[in-house]
C-alpha atoms as a PDB file:
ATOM      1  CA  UNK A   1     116.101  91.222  76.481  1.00  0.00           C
ATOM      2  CA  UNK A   2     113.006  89.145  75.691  1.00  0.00           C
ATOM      3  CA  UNK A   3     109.424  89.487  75.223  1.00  0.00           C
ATOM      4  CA  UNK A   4     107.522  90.590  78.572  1.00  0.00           C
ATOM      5  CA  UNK A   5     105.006  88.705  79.609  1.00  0.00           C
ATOM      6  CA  UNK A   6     101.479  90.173  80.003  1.00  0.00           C
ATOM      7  CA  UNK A   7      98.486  89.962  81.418  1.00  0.00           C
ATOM      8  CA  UNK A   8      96.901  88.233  78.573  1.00  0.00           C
ATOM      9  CA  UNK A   9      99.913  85.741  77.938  1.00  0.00           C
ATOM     10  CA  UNK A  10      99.181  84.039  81.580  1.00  0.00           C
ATOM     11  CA  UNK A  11      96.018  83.376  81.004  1.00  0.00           C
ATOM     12  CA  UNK A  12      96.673  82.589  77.987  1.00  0.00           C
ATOM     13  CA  UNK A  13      99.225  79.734  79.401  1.00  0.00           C
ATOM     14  CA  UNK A  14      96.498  79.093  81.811  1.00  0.00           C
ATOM     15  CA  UNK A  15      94.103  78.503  79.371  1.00  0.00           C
ATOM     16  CA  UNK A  16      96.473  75.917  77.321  1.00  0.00           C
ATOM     17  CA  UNK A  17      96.698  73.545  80.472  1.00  0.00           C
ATOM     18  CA  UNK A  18      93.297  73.959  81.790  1.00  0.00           C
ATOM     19  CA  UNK A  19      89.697  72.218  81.591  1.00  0.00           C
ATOM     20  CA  UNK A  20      88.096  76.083  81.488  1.00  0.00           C
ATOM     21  CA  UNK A  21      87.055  78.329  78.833  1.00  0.00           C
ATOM     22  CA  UNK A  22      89.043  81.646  78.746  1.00  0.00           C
ATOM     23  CA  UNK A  23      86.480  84.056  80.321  1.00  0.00           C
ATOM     24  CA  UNK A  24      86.625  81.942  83.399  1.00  0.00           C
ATOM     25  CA  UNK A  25      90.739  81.847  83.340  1.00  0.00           C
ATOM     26  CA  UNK A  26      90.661  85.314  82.890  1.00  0.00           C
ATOM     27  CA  UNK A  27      88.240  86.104  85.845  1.00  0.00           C
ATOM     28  CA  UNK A  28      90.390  83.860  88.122  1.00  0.00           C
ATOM     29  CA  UNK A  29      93.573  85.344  86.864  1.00  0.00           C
ATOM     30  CA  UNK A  30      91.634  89.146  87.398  1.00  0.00           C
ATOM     31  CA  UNK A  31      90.567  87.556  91.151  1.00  0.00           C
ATOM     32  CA  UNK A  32      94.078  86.946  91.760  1.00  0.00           C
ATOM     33  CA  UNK A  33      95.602  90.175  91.024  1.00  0.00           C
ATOM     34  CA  UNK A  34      92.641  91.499  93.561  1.00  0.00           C
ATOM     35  CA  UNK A  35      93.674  89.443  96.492  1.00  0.00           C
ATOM     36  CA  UNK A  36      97.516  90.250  95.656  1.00  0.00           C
ATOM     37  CA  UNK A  37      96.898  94.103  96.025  1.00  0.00           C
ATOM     38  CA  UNK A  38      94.611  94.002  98.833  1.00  0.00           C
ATOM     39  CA  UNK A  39      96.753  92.066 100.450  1.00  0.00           C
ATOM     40  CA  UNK A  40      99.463  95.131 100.077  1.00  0.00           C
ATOM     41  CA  UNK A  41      97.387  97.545 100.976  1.00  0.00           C
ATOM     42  CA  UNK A  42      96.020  96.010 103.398  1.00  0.00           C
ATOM     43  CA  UNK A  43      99.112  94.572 105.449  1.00  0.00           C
ATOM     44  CA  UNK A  44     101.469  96.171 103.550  1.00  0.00           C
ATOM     45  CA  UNK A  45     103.317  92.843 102.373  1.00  0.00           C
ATOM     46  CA  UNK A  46     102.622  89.851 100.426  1.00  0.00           C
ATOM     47  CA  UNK A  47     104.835  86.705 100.624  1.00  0.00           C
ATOM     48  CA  UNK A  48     104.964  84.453  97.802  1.00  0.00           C
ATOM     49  CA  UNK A  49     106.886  81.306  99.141  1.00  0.00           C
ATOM     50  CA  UNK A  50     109.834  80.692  96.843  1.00  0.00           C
ATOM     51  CA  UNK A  51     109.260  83.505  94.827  1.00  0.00           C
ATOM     52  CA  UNK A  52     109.538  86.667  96.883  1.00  0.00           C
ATOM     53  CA  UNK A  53     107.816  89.205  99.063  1.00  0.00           C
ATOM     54  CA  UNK A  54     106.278  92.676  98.037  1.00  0.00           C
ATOM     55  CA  UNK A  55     106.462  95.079 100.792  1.00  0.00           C
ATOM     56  CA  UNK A  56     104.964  98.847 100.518  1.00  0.00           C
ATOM     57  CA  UNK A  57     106.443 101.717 102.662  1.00  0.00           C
ATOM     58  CA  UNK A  58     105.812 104.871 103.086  1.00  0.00           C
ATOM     59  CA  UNK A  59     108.355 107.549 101.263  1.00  0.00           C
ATOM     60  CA  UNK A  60     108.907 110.658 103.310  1.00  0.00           C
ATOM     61  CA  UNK A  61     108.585 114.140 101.401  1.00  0.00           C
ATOM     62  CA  UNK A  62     111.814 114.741 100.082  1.00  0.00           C
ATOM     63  CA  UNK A  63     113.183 118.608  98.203  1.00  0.00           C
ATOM     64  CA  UNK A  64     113.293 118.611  94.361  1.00  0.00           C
ATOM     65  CA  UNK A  65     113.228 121.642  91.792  1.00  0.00           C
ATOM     66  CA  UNK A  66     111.229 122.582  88.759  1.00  0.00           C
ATOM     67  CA  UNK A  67     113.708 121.934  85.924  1.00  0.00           C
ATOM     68  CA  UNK A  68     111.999 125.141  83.987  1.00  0.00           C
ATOM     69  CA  UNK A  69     112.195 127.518  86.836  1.00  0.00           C
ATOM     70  CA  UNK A  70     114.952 126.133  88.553  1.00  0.00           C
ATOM     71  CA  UNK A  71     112.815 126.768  91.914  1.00  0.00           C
ATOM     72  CA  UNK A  72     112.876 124.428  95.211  1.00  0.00           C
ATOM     73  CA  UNK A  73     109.771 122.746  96.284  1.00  0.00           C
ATOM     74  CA  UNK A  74     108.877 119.999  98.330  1.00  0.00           C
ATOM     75  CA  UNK A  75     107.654 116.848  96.582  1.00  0.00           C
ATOM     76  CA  UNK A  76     104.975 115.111  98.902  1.00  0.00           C
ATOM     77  CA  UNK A  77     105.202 111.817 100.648  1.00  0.00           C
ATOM     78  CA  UNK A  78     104.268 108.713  98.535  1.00  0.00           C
ATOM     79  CA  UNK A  79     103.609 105.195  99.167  1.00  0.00           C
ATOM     80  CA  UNK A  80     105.986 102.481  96.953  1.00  0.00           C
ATOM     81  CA  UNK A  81     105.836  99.108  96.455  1.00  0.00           C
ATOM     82  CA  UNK A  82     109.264  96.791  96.512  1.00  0.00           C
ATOM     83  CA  UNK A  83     109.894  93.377  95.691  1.00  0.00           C
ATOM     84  CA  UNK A  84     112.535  90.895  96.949  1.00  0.00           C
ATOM     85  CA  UNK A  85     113.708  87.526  95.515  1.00  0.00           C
ATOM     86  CA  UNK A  86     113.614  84.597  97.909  1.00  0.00           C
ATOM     87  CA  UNK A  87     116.601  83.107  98.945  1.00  0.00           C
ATOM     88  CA  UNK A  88     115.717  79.865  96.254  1.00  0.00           C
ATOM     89  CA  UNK A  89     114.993  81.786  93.539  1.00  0.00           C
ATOM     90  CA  UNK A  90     117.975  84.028  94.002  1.00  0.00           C
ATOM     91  CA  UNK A  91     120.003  80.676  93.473  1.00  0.00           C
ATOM     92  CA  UNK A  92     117.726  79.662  90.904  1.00  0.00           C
ATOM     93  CA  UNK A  93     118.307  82.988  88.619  1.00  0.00           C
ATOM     94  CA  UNK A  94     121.890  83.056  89.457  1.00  0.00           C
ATOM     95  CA  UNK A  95     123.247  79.736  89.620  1.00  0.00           C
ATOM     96  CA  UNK A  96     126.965  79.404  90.500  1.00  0.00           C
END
Protein backbone atom coordinates (compact mmCIF):
# COMPACT_ATOMS: atom_id res chain seq x y z
CA UNK A 1 0.00 0.00 0.00
CA UNK A 2 1.39 3.49 -0.65
CA UNK A 3 2.04 6.63 1.06
CA UNK A 4 -1.31 8.45 2.28
CA UNK A 5 -1.79 11.59 1.33
CA UNK A 6 -2.19 14.39 3.92
CA UNK A 7 -3.32 17.43 4.62
CA UNK A 8 -0.10 19.12 4.03
CA UNK A 9 0.77 17.12 0.73
CA UNK A 10 -2.43 18.89 -1.10
CA UNK A 11 -1.52 21.97 -0.45
CA UNK A 12 1.54 21.24 -0.98
CA UNK A 13 0.50 20.06 -4.74
CA UNK A 14 -1.55 23.14 -4.68
CA UNK A 15 1.13 25.24 -3.98
CA UNK A 16 3.44 23.67 -6.93
CA UNK A 17 0.78 24.72 -9.65
CA UNK A 18 -0.34 27.91 -8.21
CA UNK A 19 0.44 31.83 -8.45
CA UNK A 20 -0.06 31.94 -4.30
CA UNK A 21 2.20 31.76 -1.46
CA UNK A 22 1.53 28.74 0.86
CA UNK A 23 -0.28 30.48 3.79
CA UNK A 24 -2.91 31.50 1.35
CA UNK A 25 -3.14 27.72 -0.25
CA UNK A 26 -3.33 26.51 3.03
CA UNK A 27 -6.20 28.88 4.21
CA UNK A 28 -8.17 27.98 1.03
CA UNK A 29 -7.45 24.34 1.40
CA UNK A 30 -8.53 24.88 5.52
CA UNK A 31 -11.84 26.93 3.91
CA UNK A 32 -12.58 23.97 1.96
CA UNK A 33 -12.57 21.33 4.47
CA UNK A 34 -15.08 23.95 6.41
CA UNK A 35 -17.65 24.11 3.71
CA UNK A 36 -17.26 20.15 3.16
CA UNK A 37 -18.29 19.43 6.87
CA UNK A 38 -20.86 21.96 7.21
CA UNK A 39 -22.24 20.87 4.40
CA UNK A 40 -22.64 17.24 6.27
CA UNK A 41 -23.82 18.43 9.12
CA UNK A 42 -25.81 20.57 7.86
CA UNK A 43 -27.77 18.48 5.10
CA UNK A 44 -26.38 15.48 5.98
CA UNK A 45 -24.74 14.78 2.41
CA UNK A 46 -22.23 16.21 0.21
CA UNK A 47 -22.00 15.29 -3.52
CA UNK A 48 -18.83 15.58 -5.23
CA UNK A 49 -19.69 15.08 -9.02
CA UNK A 50 -17.54 12.26 -10.33
CA UNK A 51 -16.05 11.53 -7.25
CA UNK A 52 -18.67 10.44 -4.75
CA UNK A 53 -21.15 11.44 -2.10
CA UNK A 54 -20.68 11.51 1.80
CA UNK A 55 -23.84 10.86 3.54
CA UNK A 56 -24.16 10.89 7.59
CA UNK A 57 -26.90 8.81 9.36
CA UNK A 58 -27.86 8.34 12.43
CA UNK A 59 -26.75 4.80 14.21
CA UNK A 60 -29.38 3.47 16.56
CA UNK A 61 -28.13 2.29 20.16
CA UNK A 62 -27.18 -1.09 19.71
CA UNK A 63 -26.16 -3.97 23.03
CA UNK A 64 -22.40 -4.59 23.56
CA UNK A 65 -20.44 -5.94 26.74
CA UNK A 66 -17.50 -4.83 28.78
CA UNK A 67 -14.78 -7.28 27.69
CA UNK A 68 -13.35 -7.09 31.55
CA UNK A 69 -16.60 -7.72 33.24
CA UNK A 70 -18.23 -9.55 30.70
CA UNK A 71 -21.48 -7.34 31.58
CA UNK A 72 -24.28 -6.13 28.92
CA UNK A 73 -24.80 -2.52 28.37
CA UNK A 74 -26.23 -0.45 25.88
CA UNK A 75 -23.84 1.55 23.69
CA UNK A 76 -25.60 4.96 22.75
CA UNK A 77 -26.71 6.14 19.38
CA UNK A 78 -24.00 7.81 17.19
CA UNK A 79 -23.92 9.74 14.11
CA UNK A 80 -21.42 8.19 11.07
CA UNK A 81 -20.29 9.44 8.10
CA UNK A 82 -20.17 7.09 4.70
CA UNK A 83 -18.77 7.59 1.45
CA UNK A 84 -19.74 6.19 -1.98
CA UNK A 85 -17.79 6.09 -5.30
CA UNK A 86 -19.59 7.53 -8.30
CA UNK A 87 -20.54 5.42 -10.92
CA UNK A 88 -17.24 7.02 -13.18
CA UNK A 89 -14.88 6.65 -10.75
CA UNK A 90 -15.97 3.16 -9.86
CA UNK A 91 -14.98 2.38 -13.61
CA UNK A 92 -12.11 4.50 -13.32
CA UNK A 93 -10.53 2.49 -10.15
CA UNK A 94 -11.62 -0.74 -11.53
CA UNK A 95 -11.26 -0.81 -15.10
CA UNK A 96 -12.33 -4.02 -16.91
Amino acid sequence: MGKTLTKADIVDKIYEHSERNRAEVKAQVEHLLELMKKAIKKDHALLISGFGKFEAYNKKPRKGRNPQTNESITLPGRKVVVFRLSRKFRQELNPQ
